[in-house]
C-alpha atoms as a PDB file:
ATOM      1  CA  UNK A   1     137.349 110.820  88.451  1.00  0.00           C
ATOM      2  CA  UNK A   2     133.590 111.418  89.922  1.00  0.00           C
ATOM      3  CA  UNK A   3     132.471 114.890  89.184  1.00  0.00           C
ATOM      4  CA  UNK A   4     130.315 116.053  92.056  1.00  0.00           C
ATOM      5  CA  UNK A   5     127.835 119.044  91.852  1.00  0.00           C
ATOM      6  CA  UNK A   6     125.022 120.529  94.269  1.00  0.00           C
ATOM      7  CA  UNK A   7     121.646 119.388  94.491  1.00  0.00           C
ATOM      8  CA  UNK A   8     120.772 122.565  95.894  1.00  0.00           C
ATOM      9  CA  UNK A   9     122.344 125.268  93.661  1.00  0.00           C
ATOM     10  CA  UNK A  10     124.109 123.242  90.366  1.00  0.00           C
ATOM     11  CA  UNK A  11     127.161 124.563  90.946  1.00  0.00           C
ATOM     12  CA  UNK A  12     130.092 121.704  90.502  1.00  0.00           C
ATOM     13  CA  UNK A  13     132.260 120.916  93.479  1.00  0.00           C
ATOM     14  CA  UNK A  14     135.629 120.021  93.384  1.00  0.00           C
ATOM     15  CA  UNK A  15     135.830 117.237  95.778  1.00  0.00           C
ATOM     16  CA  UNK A  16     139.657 117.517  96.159  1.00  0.00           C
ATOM     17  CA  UNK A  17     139.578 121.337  97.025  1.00  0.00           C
ATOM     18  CA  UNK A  18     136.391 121.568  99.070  1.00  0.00           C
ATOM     19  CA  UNK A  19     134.411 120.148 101.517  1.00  0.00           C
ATOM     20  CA  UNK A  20     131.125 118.338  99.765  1.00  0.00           C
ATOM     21  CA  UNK A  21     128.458 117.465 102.502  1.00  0.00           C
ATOM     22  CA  UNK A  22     126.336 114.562 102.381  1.00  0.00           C
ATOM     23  CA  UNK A  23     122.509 115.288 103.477  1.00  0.00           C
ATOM     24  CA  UNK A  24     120.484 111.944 104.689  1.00  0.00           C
ATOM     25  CA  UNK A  25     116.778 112.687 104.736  1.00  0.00           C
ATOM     26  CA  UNK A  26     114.432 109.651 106.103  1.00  0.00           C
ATOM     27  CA  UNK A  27     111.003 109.985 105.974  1.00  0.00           C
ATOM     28  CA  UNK A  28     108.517 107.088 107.487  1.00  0.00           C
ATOM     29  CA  UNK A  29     105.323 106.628 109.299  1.00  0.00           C
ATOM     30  CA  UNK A  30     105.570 107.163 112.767  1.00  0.00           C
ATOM     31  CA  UNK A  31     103.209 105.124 115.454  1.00  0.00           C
ATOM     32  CA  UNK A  32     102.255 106.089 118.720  1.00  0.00           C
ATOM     33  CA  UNK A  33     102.576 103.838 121.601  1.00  0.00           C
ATOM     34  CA  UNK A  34      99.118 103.810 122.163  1.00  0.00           C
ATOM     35  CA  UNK A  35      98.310 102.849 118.408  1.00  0.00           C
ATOM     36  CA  UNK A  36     100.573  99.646 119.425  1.00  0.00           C
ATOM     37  CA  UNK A  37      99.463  98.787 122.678  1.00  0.00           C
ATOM     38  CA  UNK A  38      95.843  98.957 121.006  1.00  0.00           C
ATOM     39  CA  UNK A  39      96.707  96.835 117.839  1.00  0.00           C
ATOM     40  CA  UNK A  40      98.477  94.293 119.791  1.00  0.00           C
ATOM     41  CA  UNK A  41      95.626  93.940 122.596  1.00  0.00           C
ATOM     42  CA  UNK A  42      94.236  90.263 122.485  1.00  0.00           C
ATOM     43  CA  UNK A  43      90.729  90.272 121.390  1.00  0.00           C
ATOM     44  CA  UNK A  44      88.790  86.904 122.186  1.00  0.00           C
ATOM     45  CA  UNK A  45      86.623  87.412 119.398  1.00  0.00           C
ATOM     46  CA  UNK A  46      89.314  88.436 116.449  1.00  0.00           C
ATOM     47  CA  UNK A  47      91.255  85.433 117.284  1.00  0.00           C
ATOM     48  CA  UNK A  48      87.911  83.162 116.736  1.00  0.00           C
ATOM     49  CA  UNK A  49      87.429  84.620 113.163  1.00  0.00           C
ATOM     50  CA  UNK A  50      88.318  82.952 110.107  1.00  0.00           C
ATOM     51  CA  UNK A  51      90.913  85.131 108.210  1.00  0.00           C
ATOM     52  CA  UNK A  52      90.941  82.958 105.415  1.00  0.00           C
ATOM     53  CA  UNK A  53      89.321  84.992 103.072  1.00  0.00           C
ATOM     54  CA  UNK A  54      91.065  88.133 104.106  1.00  0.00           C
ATOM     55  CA  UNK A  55      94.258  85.933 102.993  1.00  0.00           C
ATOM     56  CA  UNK A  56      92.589  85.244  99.712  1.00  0.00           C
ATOM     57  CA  UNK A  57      91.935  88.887  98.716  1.00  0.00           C
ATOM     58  CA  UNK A  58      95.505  89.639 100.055  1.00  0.00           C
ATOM     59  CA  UNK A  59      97.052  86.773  97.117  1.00  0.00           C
ATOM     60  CA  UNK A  60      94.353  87.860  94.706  1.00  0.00           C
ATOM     61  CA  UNK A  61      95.393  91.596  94.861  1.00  0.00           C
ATOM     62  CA  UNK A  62      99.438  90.576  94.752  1.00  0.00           C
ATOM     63  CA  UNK A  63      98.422  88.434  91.693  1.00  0.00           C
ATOM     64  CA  UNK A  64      96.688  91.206  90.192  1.00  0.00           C
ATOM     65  CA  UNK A  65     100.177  93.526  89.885  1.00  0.00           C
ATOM     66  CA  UNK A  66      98.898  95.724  92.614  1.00  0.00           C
ATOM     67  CA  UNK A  67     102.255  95.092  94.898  1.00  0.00           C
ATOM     68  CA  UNK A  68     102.856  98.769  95.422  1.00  0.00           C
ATOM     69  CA  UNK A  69     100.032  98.861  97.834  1.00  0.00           C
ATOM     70  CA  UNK A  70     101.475  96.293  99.910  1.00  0.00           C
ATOM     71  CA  UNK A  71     105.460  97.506  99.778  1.00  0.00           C
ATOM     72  CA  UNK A  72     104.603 101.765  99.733  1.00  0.00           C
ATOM     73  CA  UNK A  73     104.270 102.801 103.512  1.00  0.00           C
ATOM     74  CA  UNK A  74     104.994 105.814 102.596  1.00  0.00           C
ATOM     75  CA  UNK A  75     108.609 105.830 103.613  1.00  0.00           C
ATOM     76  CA  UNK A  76     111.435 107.251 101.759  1.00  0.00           C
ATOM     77  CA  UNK A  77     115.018 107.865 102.301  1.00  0.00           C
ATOM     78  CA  UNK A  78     116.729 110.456 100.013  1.00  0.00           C
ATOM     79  CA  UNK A  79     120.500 111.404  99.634  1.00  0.00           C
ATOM     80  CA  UNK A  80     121.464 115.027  98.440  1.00  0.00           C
ATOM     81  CA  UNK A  81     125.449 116.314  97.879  1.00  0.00           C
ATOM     82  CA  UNK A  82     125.499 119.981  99.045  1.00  0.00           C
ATOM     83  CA  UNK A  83     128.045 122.645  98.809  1.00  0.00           C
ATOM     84  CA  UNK A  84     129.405 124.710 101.758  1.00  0.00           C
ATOM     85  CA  UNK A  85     127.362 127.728 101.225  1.00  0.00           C
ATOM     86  CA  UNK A  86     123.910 125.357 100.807  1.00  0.00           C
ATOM     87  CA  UNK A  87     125.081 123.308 103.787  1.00  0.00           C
ATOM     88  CA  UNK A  88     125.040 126.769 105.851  1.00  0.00           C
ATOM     89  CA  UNK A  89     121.373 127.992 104.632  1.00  0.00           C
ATOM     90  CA  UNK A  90     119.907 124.075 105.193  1.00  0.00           C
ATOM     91  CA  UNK A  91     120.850 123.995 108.491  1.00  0.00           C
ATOM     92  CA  UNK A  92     119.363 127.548 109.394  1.00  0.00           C
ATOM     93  CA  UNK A  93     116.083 126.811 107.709  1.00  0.00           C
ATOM     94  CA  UNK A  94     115.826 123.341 107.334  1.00  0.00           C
ATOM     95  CA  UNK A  95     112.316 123.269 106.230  1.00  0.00           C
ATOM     96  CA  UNK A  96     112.804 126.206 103.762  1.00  0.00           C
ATOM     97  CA  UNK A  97     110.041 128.223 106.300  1.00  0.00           C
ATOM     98  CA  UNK A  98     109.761 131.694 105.230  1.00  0.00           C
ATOM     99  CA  UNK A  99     110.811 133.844 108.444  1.00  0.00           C
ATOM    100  CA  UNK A 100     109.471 137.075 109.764  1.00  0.00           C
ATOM    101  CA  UNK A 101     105.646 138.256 109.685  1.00  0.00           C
ATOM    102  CA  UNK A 102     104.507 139.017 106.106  1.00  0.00           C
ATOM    103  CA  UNK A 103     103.037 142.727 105.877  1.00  0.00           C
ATOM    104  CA  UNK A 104     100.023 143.175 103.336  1.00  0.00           C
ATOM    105  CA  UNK A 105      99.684 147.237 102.344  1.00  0.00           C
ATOM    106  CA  UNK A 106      96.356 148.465 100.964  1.00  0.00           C
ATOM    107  CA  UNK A 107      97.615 150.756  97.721  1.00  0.00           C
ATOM    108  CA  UNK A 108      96.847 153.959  98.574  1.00  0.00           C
END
């Protein structure tokens, strides 16, 4: 039998008597249309260039064991189990954002 506990708060849940939730976070770059639009814009004088030794640099890099470079966009996809009482506080505050105006006294 799997024994199931929360990411959140450690406590174990008992999948046959409660409800465990599954949280899906996915983090990636995002790009703006105009970033596209600009990148993909024909340029007469890029497509005359010789790219070869780009190329080479590229295979001498990957030969060099630096392949997290190339593969680490700096997207991530992460899986958390949460009870029903973590569930319930996530989805108020989902960025864990302290509410309500901090108020500094002066100790006099």
């Amino acid at each position: 039998m799997l024994h199931y506990s929360c990411d959140a708060c450690k406590r174990p849940i008992n999948a046959q008597m409660e409800v465990r939730h599954v949280m899906k976070i996915e983090i990636f770059p995002a790009i703006d249309d105009a970033t596209v639009d600009d990148c993909c814009a024909v340029d007469c004088s890029a497509a005359d260039d010789d790219h070869l030794e780009e190329m080479q640099e590229l295979l001498q890099r990957l030969d060099a064991g630096d392949e997290v470079s190339f593969v680490d966009d700096g997207a991530r996809s992460l899986r958390f189990d949460l009870c029903e009482s973590c569930r319930q506080r996530f989805v108020k505050n989902p960025l864990g954002v302290k509410s309500g105006k901090q108020l500094n006294f002066s100790n006099n």
